[in-house]
N, C-alpha and C. Protein backbone atom coordinates (compact mmCIF):
# COMPACT_ATOMS: atom_id res chain seq x y z
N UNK A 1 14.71 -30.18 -10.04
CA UNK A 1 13.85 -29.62 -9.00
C UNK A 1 14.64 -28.66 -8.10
N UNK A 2 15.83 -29.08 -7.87
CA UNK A 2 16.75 -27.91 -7.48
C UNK A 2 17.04 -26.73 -7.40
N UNK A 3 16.93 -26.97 -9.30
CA UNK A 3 17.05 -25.19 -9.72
C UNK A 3 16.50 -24.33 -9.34
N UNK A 4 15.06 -24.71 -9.46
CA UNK A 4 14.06 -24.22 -8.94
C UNK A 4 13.79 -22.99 -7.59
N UNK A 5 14.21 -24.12 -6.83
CA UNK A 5 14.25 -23.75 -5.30
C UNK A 5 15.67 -22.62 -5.20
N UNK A 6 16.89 -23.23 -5.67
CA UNK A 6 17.72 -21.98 -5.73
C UNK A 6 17.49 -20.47 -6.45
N UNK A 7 16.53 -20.95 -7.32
CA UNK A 7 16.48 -19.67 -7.90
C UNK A 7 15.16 -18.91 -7.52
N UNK A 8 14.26 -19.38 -6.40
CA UNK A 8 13.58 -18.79 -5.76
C UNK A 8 11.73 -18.93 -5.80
N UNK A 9 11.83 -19.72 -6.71
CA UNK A 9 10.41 -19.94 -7.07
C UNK A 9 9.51 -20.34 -5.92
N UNK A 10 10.10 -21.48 -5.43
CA UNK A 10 9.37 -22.02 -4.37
C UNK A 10 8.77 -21.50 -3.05
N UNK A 11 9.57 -20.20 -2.85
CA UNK A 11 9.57 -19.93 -1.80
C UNK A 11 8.83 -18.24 -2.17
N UNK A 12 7.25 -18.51 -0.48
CA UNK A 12 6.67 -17.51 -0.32
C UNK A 12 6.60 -16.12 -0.83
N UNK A 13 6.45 -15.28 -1.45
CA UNK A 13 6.47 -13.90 -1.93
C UNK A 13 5.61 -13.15 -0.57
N UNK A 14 6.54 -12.75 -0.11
CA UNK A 14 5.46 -11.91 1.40
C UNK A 14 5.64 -9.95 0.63
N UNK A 15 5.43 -9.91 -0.45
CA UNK A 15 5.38 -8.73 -0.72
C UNK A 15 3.54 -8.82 -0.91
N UNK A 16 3.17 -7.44 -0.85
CA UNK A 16 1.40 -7.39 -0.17
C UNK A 16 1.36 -5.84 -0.58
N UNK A 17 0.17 -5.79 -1.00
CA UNK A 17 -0.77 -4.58 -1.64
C UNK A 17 -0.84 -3.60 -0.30
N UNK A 18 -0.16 -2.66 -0.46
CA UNK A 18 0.08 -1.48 0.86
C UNK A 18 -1.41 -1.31 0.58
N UNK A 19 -1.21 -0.48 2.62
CA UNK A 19 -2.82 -0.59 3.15
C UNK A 19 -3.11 0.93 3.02
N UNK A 20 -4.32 1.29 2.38
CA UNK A 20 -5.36 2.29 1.84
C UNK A 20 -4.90 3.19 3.59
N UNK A 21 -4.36 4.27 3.03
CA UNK A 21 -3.77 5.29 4.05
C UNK A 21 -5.19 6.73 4.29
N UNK A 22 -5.20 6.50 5.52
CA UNK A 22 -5.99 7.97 6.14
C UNK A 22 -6.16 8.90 5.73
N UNK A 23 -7.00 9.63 4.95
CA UNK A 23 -6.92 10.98 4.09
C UNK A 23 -6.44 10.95 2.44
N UNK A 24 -6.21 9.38 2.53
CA UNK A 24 -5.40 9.30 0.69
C UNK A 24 -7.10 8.61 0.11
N UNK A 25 -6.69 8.50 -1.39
CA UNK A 25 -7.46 8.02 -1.79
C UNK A 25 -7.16 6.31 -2.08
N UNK A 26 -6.04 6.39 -2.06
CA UNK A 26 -5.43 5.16 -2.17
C UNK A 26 -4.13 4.88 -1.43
N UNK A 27 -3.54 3.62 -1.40
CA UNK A 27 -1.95 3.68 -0.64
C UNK A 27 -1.11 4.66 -0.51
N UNK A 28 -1.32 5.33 -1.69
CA UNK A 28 -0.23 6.30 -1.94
C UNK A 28 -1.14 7.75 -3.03
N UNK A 29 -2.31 7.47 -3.73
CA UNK A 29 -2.65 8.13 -4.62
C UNK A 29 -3.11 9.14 -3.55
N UNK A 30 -3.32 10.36 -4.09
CA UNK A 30 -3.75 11.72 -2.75
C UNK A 30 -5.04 12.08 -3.53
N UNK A 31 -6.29 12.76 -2.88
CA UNK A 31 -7.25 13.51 -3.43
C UNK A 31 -6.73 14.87 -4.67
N UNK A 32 -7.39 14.35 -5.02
CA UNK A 32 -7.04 15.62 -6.65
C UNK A 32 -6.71 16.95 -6.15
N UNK A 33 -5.82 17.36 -6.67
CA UNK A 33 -4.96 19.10 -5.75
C UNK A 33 -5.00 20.12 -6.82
N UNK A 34 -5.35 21.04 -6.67
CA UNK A 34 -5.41 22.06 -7.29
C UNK A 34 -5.02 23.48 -6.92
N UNK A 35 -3.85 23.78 -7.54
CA UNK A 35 -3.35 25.14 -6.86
C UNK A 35 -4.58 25.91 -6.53
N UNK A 36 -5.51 26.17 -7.12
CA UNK A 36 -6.33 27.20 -6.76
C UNK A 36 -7.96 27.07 -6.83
């Protein structure tokens, strides 16, 4: 049960789905761009 815990399982993952940004279409994806 040890191993476990040393090697990280047990413990919380606080990594989280970035938040839908102002003017994007997504976290990070941008509205479709077109040089011209």
């Amino acid at each position: 049960r040890g191993d476990l815990k040393k090697a990280g399982f047990l413990t919380r993952d606080a990594r989280m789905k970035e938040r839908k940004k102002y003017g994007l279409k997504a976290a990070r994806r941008a509205p479709q761009f077109s040089k011209r």
